[in-house]
N, C-alpha and C. Protein backbone atom coordinates (compact mmCIF):
# COMPACT_ATOMS: atom_id res chain seq x y z
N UNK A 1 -207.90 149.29 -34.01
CA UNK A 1 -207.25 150.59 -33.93
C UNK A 1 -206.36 150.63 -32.70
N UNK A 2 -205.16 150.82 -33.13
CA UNK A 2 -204.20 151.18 -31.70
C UNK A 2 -204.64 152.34 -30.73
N UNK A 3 -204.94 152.17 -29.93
CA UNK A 3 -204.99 153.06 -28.36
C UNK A 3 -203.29 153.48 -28.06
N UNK A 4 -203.81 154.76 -28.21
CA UNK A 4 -202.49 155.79 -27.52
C UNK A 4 -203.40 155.88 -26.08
N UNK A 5 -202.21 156.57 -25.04
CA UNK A 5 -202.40 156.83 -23.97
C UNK A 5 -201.87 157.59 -23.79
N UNK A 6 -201.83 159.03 -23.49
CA UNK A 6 -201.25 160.35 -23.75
C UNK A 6 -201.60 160.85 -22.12
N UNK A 7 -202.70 160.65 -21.45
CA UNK A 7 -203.48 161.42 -20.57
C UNK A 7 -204.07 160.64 -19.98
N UNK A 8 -204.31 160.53 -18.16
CA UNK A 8 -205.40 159.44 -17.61
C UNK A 8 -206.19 160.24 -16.16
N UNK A 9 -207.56 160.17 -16.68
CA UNK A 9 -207.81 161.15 -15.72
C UNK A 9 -208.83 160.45 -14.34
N UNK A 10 -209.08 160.88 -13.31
CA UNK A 10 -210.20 159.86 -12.19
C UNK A 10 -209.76 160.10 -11.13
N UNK A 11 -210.62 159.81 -9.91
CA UNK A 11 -209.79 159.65 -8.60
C UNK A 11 -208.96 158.79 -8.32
N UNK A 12 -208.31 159.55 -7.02
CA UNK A 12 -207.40 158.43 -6.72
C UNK A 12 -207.86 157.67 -5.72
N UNK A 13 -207.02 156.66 -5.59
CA UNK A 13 -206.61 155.73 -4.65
C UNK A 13 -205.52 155.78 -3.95
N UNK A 14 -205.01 155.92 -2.87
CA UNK A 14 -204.29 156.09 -1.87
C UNK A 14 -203.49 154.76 -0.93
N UNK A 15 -202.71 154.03 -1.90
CA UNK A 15 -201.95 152.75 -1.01
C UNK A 15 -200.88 153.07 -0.45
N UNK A 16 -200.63 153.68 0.88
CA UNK A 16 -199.76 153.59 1.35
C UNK A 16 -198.85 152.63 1.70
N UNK A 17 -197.51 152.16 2.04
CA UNK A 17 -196.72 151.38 2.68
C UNK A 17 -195.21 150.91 1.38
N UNK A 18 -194.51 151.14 1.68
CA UNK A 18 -193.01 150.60 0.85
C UNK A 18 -193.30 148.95 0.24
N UNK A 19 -192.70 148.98 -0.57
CA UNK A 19 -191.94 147.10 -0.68
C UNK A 19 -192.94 146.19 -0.69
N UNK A 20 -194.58 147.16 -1.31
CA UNK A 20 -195.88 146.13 -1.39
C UNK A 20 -195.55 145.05 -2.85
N UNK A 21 -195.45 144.28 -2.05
CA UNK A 21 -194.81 142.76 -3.28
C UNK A 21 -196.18 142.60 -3.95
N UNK A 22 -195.84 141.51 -4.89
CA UNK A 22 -197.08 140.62 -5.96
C UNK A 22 -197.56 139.87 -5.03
N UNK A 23 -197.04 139.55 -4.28
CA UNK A 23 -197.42 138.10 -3.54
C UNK A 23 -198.50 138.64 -2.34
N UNK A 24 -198.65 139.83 -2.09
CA UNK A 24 -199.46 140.80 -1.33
C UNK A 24 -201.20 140.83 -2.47
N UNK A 25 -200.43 141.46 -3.45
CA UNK A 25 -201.12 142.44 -4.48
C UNK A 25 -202.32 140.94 -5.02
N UNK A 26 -202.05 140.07 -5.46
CA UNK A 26 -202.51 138.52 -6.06
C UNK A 26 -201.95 136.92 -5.22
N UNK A 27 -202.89 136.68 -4.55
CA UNK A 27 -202.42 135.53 -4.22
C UNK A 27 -201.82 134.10 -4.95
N UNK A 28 -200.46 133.61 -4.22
CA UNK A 28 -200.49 132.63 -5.17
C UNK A 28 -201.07 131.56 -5.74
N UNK A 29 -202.45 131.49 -4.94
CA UNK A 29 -203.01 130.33 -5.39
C UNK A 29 -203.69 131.02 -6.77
N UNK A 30 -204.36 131.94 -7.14
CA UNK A 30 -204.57 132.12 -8.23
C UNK A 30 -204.12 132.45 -9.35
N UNK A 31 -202.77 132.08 -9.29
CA UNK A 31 -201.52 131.42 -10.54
C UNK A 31 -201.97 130.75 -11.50
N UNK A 32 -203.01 129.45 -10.52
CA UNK A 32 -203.43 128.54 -11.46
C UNK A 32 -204.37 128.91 -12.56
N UNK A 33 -204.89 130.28 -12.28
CA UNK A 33 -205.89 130.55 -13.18
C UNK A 33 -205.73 130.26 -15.13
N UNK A 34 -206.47 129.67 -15.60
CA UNK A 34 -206.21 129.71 -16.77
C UNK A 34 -206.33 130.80 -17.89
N UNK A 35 -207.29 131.73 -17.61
CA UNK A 35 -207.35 133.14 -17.61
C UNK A 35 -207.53 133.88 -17.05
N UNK A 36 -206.90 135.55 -17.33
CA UNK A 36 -207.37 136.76 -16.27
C UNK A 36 -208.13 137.22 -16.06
N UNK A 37 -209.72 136.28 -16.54
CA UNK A 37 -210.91 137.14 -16.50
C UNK A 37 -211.41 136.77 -14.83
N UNK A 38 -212.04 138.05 -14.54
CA UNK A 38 -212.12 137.75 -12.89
C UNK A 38 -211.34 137.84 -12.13
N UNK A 39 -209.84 137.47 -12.25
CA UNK A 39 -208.86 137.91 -11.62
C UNK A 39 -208.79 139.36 -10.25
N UNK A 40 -209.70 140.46 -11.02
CA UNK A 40 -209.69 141.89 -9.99
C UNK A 40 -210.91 141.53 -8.86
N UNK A 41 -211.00 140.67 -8.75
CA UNK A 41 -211.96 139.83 -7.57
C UNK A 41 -210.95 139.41 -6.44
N UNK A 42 -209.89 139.32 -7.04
CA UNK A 42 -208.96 138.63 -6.03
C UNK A 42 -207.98 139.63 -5.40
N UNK A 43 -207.89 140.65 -5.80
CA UNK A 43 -206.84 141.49 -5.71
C UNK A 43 -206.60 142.04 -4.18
N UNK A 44 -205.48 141.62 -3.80
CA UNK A 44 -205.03 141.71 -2.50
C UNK A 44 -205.94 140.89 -1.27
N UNK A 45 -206.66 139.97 -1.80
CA UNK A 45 -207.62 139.40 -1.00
C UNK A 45 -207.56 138.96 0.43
N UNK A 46 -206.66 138.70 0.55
CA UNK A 46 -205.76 137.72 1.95
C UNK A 46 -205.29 139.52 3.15
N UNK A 47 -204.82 140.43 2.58
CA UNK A 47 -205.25 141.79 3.19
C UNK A 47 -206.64 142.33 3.53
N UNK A 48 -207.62 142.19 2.62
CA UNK A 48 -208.72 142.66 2.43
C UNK A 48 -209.54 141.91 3.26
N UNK A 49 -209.36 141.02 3.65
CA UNK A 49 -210.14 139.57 4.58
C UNK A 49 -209.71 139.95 5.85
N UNK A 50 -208.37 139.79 5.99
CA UNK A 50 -207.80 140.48 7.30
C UNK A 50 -208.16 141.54 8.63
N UNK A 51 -208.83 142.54 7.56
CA UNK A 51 -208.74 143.71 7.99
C UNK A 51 -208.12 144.69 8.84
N UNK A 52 -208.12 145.63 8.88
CA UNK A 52 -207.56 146.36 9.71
C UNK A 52 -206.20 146.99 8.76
N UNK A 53 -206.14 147.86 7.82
CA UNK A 53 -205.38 148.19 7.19
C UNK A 53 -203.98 148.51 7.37
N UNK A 54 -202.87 147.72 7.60
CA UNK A 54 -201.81 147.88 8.45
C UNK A 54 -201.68 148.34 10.08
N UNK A 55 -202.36 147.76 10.62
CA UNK A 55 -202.80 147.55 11.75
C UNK A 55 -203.83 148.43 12.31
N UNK A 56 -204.29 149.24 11.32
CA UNK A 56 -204.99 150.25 11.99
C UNK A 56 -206.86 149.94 12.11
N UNK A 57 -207.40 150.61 12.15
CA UNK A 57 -209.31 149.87 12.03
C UNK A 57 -209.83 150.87 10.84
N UNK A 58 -208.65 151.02 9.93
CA UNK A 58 -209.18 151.64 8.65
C UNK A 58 -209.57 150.26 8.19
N UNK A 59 -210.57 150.61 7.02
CA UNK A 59 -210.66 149.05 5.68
C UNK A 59 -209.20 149.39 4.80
N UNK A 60 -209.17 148.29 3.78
CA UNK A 60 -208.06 148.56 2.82
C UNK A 60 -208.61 149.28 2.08
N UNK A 61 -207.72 150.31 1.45
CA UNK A 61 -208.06 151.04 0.41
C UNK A 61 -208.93 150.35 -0.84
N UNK A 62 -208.39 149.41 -1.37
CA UNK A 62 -209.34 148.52 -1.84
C UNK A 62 -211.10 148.42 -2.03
N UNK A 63 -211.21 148.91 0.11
CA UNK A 63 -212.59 148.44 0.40
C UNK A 63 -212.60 149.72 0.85
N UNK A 64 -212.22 151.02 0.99
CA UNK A 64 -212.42 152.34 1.33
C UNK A 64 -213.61 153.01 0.01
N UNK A 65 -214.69 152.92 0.89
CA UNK A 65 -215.87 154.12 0.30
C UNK A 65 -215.43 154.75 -0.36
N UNK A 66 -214.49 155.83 0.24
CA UNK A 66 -213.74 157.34 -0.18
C UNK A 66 -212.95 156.87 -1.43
N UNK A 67 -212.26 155.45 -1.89
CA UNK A 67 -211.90 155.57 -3.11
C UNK A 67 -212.46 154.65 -4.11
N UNK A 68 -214.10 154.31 -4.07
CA UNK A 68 -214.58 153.47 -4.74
C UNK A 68 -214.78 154.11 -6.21
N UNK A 69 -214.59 153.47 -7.01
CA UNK A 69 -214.23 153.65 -8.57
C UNK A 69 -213.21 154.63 -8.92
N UNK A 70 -212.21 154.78 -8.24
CA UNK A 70 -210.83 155.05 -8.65
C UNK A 70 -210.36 154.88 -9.69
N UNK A 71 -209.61 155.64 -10.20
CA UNK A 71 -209.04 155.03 -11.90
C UNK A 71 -207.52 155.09 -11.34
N UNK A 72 -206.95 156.00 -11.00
CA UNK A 72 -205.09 156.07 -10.34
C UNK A 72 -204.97 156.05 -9.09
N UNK A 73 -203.47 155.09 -8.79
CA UNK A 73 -203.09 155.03 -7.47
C UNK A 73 -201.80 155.72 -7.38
N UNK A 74 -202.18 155.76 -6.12
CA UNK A 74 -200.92 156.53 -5.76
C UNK A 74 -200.32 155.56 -4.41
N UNK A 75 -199.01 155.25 -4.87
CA UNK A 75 -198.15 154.17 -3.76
C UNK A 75 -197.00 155.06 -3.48
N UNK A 76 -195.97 154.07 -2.68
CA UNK A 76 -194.76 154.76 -2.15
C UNK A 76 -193.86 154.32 -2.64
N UNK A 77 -192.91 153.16 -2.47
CA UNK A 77 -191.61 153.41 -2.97
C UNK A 77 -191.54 151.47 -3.42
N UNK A 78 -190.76 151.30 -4.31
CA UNK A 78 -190.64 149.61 -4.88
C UNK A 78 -191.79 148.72 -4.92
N UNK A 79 -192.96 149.39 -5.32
CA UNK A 79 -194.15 148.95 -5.49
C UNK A 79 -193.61 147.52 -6.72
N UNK A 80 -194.44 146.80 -6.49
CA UNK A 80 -194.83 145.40 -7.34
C UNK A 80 -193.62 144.39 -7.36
N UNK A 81 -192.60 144.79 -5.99
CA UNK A 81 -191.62 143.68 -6.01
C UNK A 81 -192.25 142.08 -5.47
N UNK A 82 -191.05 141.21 -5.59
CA UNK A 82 -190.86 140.00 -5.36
C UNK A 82 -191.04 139.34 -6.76
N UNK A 83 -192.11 138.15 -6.68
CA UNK A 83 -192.33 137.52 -7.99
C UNK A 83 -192.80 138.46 -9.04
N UNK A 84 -192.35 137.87 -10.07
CA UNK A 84 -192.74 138.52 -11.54
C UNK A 84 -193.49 138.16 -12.02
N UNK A 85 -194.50 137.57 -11.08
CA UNK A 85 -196.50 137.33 -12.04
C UNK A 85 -197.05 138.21 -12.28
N UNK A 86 -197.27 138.10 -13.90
CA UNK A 86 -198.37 139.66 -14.29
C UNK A 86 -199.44 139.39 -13.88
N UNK A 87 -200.34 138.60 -13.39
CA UNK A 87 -201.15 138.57 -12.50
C UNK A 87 -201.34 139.51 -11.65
N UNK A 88 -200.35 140.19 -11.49
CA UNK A 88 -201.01 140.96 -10.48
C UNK A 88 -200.94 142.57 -11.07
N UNK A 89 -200.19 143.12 -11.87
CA UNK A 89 -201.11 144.46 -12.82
C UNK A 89 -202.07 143.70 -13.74
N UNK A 90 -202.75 142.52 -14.45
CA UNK A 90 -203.65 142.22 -14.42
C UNK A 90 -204.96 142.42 -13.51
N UNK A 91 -204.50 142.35 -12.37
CA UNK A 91 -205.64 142.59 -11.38
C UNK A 91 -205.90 143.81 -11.04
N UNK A 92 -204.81 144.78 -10.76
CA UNK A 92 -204.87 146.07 -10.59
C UNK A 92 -205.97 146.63 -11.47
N UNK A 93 -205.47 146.36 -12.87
CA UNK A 93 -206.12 147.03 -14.16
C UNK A 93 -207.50 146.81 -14.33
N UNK A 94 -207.92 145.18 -13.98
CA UNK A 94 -208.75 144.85 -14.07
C UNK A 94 -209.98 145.41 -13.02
N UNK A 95 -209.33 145.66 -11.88
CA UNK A 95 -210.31 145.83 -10.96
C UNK A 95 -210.61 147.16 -11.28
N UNK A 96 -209.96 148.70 -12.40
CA UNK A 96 -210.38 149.81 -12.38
C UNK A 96 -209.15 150.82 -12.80
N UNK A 97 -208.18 150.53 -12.11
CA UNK A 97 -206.89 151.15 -12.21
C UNK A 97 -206.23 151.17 -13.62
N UNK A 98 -206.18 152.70 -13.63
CA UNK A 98 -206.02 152.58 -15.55
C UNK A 98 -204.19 153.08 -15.65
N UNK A 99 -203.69 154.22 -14.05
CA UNK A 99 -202.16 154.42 -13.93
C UNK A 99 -202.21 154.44 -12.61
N UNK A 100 -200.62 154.06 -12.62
CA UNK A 100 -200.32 154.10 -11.06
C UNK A 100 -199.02 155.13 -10.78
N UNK A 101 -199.48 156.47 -9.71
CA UNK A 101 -197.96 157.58 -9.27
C UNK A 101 -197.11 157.06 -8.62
N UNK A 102 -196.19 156.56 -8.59
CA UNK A 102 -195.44 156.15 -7.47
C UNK A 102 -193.68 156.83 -7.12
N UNK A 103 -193.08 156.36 -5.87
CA UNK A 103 -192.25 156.42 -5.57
C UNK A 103 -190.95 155.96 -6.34
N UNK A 104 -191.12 154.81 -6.52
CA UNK A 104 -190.25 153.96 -7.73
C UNK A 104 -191.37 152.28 -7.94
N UNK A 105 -190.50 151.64 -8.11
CA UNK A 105 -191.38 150.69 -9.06
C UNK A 105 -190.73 149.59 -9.16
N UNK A 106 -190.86 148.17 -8.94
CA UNK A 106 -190.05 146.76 -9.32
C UNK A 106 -189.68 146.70 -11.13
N UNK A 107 -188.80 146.32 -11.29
CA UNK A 107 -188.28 146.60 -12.68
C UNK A 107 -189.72 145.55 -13.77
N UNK A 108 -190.20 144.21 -12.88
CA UNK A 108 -190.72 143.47 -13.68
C UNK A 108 -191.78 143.89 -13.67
N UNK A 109 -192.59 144.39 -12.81
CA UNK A 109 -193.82 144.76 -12.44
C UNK A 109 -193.80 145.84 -13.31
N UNK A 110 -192.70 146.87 -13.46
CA UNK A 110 -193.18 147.90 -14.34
C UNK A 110 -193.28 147.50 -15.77
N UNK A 111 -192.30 146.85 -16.49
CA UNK A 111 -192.68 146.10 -17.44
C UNK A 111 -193.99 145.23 -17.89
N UNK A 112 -194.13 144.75 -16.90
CA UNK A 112 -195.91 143.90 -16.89
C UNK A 112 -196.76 144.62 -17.16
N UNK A 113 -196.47 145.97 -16.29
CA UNK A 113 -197.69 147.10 -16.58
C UNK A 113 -197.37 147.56 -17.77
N UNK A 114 -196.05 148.42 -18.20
CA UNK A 114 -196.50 148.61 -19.90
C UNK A 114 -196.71 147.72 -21.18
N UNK A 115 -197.09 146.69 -21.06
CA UNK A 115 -197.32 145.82 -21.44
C UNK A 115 -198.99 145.69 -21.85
N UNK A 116 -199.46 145.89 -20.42
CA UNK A 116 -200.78 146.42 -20.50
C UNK A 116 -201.48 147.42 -20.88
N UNK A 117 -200.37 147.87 -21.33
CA UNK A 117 -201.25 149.82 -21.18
C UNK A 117 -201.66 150.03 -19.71
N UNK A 118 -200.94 150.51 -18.89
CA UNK A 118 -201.15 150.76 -17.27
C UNK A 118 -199.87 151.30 -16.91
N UNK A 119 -199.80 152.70 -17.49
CA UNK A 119 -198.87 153.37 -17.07
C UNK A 119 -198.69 153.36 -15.55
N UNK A 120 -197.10 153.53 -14.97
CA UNK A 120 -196.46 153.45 -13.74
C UNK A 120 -195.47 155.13 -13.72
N UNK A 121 -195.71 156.09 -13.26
CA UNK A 121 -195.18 157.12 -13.34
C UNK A 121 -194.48 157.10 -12.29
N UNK A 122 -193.63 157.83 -12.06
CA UNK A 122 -192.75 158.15 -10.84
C UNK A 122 -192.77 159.46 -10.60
N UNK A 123 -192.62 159.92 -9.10
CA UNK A 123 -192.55 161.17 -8.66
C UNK A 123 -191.63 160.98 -7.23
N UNK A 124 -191.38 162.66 -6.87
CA UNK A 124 -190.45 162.94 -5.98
C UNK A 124 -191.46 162.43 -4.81
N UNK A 125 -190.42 162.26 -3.43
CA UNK A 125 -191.24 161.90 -2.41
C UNK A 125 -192.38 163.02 -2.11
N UNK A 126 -191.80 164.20 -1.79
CA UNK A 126 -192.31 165.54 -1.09
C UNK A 126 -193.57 165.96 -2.08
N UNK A 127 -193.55 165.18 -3.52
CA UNK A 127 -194.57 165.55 -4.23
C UNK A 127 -196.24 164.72 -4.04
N UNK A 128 -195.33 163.36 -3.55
CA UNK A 128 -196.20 161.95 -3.77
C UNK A 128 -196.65 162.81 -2.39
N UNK A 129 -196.25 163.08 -1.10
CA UNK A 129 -197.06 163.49 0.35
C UNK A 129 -198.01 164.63 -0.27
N UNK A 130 -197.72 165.20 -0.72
CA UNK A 130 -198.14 166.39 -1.18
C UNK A 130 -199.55 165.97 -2.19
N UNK A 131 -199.78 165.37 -2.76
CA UNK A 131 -200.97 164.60 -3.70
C UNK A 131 -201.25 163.43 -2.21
N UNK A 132 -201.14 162.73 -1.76
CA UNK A 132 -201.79 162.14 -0.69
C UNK A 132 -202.30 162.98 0.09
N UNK A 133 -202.20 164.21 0.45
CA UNK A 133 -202.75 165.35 1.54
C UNK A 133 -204.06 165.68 1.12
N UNK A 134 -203.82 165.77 -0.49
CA UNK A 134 -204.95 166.87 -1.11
C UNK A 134 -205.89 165.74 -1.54
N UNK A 135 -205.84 164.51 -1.53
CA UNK A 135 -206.78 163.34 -2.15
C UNK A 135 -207.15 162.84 -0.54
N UNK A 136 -206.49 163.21 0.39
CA UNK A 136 -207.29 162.35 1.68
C UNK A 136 -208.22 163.87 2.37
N UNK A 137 -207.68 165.09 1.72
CA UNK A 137 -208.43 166.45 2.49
C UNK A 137 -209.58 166.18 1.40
N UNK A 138 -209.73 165.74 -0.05
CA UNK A 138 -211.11 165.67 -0.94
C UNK A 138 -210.63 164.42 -1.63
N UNK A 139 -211.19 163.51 -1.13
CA UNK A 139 -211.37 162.08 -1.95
C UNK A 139 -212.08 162.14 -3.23
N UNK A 140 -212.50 163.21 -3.96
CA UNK A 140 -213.76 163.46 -5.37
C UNK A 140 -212.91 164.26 -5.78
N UNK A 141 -212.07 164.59 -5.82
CA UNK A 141 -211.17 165.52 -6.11
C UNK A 141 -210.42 164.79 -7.40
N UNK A 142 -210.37 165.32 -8.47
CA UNK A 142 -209.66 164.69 -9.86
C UNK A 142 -208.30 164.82 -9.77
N UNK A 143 -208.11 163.57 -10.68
CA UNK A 143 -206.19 163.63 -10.07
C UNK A 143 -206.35 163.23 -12.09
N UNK A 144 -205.25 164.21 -12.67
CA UNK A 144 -204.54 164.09 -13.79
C UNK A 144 -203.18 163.32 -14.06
N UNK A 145 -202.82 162.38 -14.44
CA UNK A 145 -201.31 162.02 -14.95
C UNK A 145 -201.66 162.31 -16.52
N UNK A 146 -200.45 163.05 -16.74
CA UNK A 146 -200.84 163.74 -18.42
C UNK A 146 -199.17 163.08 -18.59
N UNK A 147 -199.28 161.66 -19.23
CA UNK A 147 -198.47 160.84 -19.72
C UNK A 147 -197.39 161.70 -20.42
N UNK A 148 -198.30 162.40 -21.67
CA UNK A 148 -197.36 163.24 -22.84
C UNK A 148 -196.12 164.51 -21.87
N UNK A 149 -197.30 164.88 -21.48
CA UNK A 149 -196.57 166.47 -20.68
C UNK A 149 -195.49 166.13 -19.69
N UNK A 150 -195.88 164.92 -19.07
CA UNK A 150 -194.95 164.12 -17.62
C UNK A 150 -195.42 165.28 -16.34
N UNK A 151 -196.61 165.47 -16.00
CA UNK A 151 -196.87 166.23 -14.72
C UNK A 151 -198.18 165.42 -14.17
N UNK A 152 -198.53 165.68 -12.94
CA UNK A 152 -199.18 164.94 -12.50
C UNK A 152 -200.19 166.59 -11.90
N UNK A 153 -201.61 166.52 -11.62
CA UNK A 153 -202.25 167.31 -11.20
C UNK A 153 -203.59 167.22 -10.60
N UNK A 154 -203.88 167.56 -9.48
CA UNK A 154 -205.00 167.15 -8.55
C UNK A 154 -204.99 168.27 -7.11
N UNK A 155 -206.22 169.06 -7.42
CA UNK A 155 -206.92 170.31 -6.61
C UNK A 155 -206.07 171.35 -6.49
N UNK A 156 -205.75 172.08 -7.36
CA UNK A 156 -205.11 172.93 -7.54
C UNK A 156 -203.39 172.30 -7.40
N UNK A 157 -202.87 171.36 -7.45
CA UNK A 157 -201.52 171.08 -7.35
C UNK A 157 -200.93 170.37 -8.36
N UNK A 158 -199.69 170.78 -8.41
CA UNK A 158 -198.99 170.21 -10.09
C UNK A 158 -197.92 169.83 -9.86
N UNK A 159 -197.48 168.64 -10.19
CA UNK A 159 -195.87 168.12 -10.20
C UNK A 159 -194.99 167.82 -11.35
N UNK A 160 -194.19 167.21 -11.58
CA UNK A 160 -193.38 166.93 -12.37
C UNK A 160 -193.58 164.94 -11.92
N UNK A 161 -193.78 164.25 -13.17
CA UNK A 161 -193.53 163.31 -13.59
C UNK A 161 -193.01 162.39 -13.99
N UNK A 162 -192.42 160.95 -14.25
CA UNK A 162 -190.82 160.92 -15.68
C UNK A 162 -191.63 159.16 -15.70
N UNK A 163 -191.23 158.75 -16.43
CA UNK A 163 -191.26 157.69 -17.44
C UNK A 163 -190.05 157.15 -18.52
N UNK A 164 -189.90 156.64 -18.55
CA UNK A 164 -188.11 156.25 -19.42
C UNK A 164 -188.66 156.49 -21.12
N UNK A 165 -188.02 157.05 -21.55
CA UNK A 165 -188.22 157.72 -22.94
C UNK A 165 -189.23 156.92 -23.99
N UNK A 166 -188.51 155.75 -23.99
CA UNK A 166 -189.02 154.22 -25.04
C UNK A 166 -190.04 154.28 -23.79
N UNK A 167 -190.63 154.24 -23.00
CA UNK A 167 -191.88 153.93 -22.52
C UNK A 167 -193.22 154.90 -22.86
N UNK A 168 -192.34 155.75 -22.48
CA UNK A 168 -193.26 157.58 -22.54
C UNK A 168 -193.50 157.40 -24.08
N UNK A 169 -192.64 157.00 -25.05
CA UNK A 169 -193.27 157.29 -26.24
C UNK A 169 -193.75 155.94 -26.96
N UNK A 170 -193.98 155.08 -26.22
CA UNK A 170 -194.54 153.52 -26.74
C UNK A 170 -196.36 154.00 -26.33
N UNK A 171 -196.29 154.18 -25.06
CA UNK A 171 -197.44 154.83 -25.04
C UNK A 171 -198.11 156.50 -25.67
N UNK A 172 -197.79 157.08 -25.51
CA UNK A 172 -198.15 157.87 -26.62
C UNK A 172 -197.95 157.98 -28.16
N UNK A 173 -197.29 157.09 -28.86
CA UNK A 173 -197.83 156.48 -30.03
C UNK A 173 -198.65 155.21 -30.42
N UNK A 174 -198.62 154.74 -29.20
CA UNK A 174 -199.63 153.20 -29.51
C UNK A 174 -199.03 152.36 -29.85
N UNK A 175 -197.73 152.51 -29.68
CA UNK A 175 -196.30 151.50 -30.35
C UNK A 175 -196.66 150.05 -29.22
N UNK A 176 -197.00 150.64 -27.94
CA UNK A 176 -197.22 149.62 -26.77
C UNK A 176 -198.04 148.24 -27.17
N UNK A 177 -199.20 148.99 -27.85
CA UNK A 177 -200.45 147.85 -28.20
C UNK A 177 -200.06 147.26 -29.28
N UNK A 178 -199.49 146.41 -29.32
CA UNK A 178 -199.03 145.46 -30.59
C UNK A 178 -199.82 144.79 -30.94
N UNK A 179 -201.05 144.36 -30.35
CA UNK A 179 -202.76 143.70 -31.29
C UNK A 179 -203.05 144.34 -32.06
N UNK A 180 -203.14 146.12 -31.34
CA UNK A 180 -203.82 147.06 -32.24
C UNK A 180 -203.03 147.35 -33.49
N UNK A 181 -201.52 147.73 -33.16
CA UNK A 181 -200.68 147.41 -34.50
C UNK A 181 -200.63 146.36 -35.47
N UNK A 182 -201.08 145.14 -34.66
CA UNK A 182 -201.23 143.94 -36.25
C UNK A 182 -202.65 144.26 -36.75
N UNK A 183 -204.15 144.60 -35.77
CA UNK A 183 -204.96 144.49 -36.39
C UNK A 183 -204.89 145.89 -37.22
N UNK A 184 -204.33 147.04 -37.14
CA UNK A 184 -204.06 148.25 -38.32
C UNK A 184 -203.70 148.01 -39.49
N UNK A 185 -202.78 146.55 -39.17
CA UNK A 185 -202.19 146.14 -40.80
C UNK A 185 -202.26 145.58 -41.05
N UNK A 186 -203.54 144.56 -40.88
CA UNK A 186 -203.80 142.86 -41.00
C UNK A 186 -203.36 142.46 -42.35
N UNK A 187 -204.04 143.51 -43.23
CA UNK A 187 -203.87 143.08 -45.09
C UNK A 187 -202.37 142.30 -45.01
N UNK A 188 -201.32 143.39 -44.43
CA UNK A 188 -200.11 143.21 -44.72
C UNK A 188 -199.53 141.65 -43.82
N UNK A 189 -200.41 141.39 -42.55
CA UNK A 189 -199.99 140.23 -41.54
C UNK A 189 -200.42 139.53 -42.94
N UNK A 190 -201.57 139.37 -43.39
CA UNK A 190 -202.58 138.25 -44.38
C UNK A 190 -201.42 138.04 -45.31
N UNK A 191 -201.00 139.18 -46.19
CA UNK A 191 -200.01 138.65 -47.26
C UNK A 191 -198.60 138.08 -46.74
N UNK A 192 -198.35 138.34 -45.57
CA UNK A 192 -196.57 137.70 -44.68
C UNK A 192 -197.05 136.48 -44.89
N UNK A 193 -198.21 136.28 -44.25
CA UNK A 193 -198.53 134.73 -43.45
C UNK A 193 -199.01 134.48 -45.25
N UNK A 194 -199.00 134.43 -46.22
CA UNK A 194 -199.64 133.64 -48.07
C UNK A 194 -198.46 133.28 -47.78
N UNK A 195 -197.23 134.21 -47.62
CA UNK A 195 -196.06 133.69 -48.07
C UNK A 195 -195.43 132.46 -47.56
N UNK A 196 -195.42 132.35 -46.07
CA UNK A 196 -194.90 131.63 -45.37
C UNK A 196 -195.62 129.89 -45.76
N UNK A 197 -194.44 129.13 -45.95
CA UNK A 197 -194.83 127.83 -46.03
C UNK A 197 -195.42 127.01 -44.97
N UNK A 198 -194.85 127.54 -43.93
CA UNK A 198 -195.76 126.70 -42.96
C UNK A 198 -197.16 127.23 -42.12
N UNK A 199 -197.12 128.14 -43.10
CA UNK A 199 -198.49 128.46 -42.72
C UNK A 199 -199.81 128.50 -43.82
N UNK A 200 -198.89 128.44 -44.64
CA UNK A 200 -200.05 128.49 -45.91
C UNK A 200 -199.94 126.82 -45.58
N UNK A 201 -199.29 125.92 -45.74
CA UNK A 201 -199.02 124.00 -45.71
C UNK A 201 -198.37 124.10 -47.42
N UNK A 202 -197.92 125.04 -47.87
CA UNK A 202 -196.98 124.88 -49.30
C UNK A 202 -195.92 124.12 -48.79
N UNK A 203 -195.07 123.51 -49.85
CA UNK A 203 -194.00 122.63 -50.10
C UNK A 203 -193.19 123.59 -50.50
């Protein structure tokens, strides 16, 4: 059955800083992986080891109490640039993260994510400070991205949203999940693939 994604609801997570690359987010040595299972083990690891969260004696958000089992993040501005390994919204997703609010977004990285089903929303700056205030004044505090509607909402505060049209409506029809679309119509994949000669081994 195709999964629509209309609505994503949970706490947030709070990554501050501009221009957080892939190469931050997934290290490159785990490129080599042959699959993504396990992968959200690794996620931002080489930060997370480090410590000291951009120089400060916070942990990384990552390893912050206050946002343990998070479902949405909230970043700042050209999130998921540099390399174009989905590896790394693989890891995001994997580790919990079901959407991410942001500032803007790397063109490939956002693609990677709808790909996944892991919506990437965008918002105004003054809105994104404005949802970081009210999630660091109550970390339990529910944060809404309502995909369909395009608003974002968390402790009494509401914004405006956007998503590029063909995205906004790939996910809210399930057009996104193309497994779930072949397995909806397998009968019909079963009779393409009788026909085809090189798949049946006909002459």
């Amino acid at each position: 059955m195709i999964r629509r994604i209309t609505r994503v609801e949970g706490r947030a997570l709070l990554l501050p800083g501009n221009d957080i690359d892939t190469d931050r987010i997934i290290p490159a040595r785990y490129l080599r992986a042959v699959s993504f299972d396990g992968m959200e083990q690794h996620v931002f690891e080489d930060e997370r080891k480090a410590g000291g969260y951009r120089g400060t004696n916070r942990p990384h958000p990552f390893d912050d109490p206050r946002f343990a089992g998070a479902s949405i993040m909230v970043v700042d501005q050209n999130f998921g640039c540099g390399s174009s390994r989905e590896h790394a919204p693989q890891a995001i997703q994997r580790w919990g993260i079901q959407a991410i609010v942001g500032e803007s977004f790397a063109e490939i990285f956002f693609g990677n994510s709808a790909m996944l089903g892991l919506p990437c929303v965008t918002a105004g700056a003054a809105d994104l400070k404005e949802i970081g205030a009210r999630v660091t004044a109550n970390p339990q505090a529910v944060i809404t991205v309502d995909v369909e509607a395009g608003t974002c909402t968390v402790d009494g505060f509401s914004c405006r949203v956007s998503l590029p049209p063909k995205t906004r409506e790939a996910f809210v029809t399930g057009a996104w999940d193309t497994t779930g679309l072949l397995l909806d119509r397998f009968e019909e994949v079963r009779a393409t693939a009788a026909r085809l000669p090189y798949v049946t081994d006909r002459v």
